[in-house]
Protein backbone atom coordinates (compact mmCIF):
# COMPACT_ATOMS: atom_id res chain seq x y z
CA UNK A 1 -23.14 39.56 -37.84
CA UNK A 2 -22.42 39.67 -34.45
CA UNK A 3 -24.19 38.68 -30.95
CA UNK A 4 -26.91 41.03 -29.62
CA UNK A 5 -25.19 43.79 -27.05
CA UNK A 6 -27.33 43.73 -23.65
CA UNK A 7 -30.31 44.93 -22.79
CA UNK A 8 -31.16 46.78 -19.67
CA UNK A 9 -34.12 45.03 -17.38
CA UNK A 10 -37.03 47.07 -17.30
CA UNK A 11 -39.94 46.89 -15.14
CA UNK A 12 -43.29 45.53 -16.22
CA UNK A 13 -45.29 48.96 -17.09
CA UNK A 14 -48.85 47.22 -17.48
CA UNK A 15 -50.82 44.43 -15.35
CA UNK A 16 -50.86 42.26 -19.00
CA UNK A 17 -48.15 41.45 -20.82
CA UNK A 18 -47.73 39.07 -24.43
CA UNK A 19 -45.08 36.36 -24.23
CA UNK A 20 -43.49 35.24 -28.09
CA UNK A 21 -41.01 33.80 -28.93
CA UNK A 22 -38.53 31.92 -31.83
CA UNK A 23 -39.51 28.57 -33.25
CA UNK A 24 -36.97 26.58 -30.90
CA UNK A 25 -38.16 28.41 -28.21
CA UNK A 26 -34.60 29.32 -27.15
CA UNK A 27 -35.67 32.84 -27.86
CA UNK A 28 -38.52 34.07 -25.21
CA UNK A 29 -39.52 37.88 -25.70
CA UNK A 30 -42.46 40.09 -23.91
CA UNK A 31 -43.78 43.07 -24.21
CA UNK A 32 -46.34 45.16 -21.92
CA UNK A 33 -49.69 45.20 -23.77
CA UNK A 34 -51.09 47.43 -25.66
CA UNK A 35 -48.31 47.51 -28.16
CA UNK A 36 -47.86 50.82 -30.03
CA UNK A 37 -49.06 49.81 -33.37
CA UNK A 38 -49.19 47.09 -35.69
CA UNK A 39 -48.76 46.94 -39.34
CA UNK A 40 -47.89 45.06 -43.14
CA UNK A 41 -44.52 46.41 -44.47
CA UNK A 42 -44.37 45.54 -48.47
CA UNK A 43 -40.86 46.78 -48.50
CA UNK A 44 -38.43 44.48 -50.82
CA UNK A 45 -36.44 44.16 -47.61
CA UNK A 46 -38.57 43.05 -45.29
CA UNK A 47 -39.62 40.57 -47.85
CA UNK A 48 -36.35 39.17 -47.88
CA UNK A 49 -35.69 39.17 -43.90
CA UNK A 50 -38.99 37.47 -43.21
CA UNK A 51 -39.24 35.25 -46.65
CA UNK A 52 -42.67 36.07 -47.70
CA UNK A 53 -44.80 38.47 -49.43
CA UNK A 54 -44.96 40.83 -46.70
CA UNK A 55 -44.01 41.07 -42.72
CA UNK A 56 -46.75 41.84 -40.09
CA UNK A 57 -44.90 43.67 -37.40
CA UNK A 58 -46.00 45.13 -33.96
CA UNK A 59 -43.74 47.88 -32.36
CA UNK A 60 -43.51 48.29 -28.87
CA UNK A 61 -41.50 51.21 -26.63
CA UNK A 62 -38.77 49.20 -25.72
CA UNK A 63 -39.06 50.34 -22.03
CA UNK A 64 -41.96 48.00 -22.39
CA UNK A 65 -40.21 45.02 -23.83
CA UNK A 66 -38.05 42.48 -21.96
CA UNK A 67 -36.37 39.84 -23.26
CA UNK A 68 -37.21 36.74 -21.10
CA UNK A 69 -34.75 33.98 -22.19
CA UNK A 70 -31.79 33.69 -24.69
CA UNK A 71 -30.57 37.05 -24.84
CA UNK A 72 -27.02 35.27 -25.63
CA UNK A 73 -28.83 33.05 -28.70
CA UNK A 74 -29.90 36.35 -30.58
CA UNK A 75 -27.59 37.38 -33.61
CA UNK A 76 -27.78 40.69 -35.06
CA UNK A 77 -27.80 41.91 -38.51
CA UNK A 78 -26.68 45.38 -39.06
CA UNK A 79 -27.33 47.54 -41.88
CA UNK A 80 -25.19 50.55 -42.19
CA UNK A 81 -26.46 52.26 -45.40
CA UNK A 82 -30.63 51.69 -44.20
CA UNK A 83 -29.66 52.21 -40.24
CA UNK A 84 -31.79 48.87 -39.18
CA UNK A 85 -30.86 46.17 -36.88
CA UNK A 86 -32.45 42.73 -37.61
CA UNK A 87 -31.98 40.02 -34.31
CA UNK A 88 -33.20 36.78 -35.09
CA UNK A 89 -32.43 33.64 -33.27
CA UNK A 90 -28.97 31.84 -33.72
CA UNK A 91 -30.06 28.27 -33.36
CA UNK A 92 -33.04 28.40 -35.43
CA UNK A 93 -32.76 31.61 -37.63
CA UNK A 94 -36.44 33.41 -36.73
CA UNK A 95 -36.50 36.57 -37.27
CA UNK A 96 -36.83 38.43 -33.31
CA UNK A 97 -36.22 41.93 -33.68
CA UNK A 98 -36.26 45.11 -36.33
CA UNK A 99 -34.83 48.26 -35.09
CA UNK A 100 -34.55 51.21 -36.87
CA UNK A 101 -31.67 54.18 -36.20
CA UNK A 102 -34.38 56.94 -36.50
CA UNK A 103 -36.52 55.22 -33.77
CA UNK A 104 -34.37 54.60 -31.08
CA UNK A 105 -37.08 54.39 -28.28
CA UNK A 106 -39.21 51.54 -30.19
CA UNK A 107 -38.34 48.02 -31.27
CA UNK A 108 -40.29 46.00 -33.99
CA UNK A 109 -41.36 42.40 -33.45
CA UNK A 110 -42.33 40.04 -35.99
CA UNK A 111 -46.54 39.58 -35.29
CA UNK A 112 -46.02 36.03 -35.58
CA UNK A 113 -44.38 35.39 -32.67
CA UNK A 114 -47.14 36.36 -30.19
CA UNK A 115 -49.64 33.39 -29.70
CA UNK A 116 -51.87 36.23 -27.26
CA UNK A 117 -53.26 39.47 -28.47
CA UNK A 118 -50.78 42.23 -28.87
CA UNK A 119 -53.58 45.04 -27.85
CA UNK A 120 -53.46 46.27 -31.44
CA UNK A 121 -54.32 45.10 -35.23
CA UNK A 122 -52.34 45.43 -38.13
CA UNK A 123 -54.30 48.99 -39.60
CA UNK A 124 -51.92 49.91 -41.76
CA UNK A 125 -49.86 49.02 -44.67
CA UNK A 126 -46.68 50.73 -45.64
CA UNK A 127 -44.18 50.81 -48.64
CA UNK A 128 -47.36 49.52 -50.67
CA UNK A 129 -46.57 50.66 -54.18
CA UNK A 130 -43.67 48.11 -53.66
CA UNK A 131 -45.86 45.07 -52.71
CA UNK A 132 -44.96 41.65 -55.06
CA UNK A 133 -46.50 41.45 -58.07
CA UNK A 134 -47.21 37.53 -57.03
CA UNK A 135 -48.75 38.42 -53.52
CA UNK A 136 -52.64 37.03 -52.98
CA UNK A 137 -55.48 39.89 -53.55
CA UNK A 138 -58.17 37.99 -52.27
CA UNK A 139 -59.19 36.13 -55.45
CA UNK A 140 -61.94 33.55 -55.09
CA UNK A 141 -60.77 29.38 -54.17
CA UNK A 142 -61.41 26.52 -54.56
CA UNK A 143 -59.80 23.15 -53.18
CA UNK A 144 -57.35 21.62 -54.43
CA UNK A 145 -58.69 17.95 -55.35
CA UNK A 146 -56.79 15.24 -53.60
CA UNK A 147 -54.93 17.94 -51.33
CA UNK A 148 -57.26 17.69 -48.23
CA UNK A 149 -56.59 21.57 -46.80
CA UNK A 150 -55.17 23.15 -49.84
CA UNK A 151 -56.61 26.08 -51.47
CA UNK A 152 -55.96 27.22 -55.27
CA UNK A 153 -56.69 30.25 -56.98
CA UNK A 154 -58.63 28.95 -60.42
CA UNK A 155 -56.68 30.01 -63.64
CA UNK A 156 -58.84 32.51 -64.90
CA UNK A 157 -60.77 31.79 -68.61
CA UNK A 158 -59.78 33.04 -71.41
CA UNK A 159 -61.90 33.89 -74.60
CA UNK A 160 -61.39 30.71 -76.87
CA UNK A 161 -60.17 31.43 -80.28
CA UNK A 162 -62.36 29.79 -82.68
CA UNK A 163 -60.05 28.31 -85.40
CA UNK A 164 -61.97 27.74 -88.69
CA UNK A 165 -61.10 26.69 -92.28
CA UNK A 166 -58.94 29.03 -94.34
CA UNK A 167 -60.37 31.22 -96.33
């Protein structure tokens, strides 16, 4: 790991623009709206960089994203064998940036980090066949009783066994 190399100013390429940024805040990104596309990646390794079943991301041109405050707080992650680049924030660890070697013009943000619309909704799912087997698939809830906000997926019913006398 080693601190993010600089990043050259650009100039703000649409009249609207969403702000995002880390969970300390020491991390303030923006990119020019629309973004290029958004999208769920199942991969096992985005699992693990984002801790959770799967990792919304938007990708922008990066000519039309700016990094607005911390530059000096992001840390970088480099994987050689897969070519990526994961930034995330020093001080508080949230994930900030995904860049891949065979896209060198576009950077990947975590969706999460935009409170505003992006211009664009996640369409499209990739590395699917990979998904966790534990992942939600939209299976009816109820509430949890005595958990005021908490959801729970019912344990489904199985056929009782009727256990009679031997015969």
């Amino acid at each position: 790991m080693r601190q993010a190399s600089p990043r050259p100013k650009s100039t703000k390429a649409s009249a609207v623009q969403a702000e995002g940024r880390c969970i300390c805040g020491a991390v303030r990104i923006e990119i020019d709206v629309p973004a290029v596309w958004a999208w769920h990646d199942h991969s096992p390794a985005s699992r693990h960089a984002q801790g959770c079943a799967y990792a919304t991301y938007i990708g922008s041109w990066k000519s039309r994203f700016r990094i607005l405050e911390g530059e000096d707080s992001l840390t970088r992650f480099e994987d050689a064998d897969a070519e990526t680049t994961r930034s995330f924030c020093g001080q508080c660890g949230t994930p900030v940036l995904y860049e891949r070697g065979r896209s060198p013009r576009y950077v990947n943000i975590p969706r999460a980090l935009f409170t505003t619309r992006t211009g664009r909704e996640p369409r499209y799912h990739v590395h699917l066949q990979e998904q966790a087997e534990w992942i939600y698939l939209g299976e009816p809830l109820s509430p949890l009783k005595g958990f005021p906000g908490v959801m729970r997926v019912r344990p489904s019913r199985k056929p009782r066994t009727v256990v009679g006398p031997p015969i």
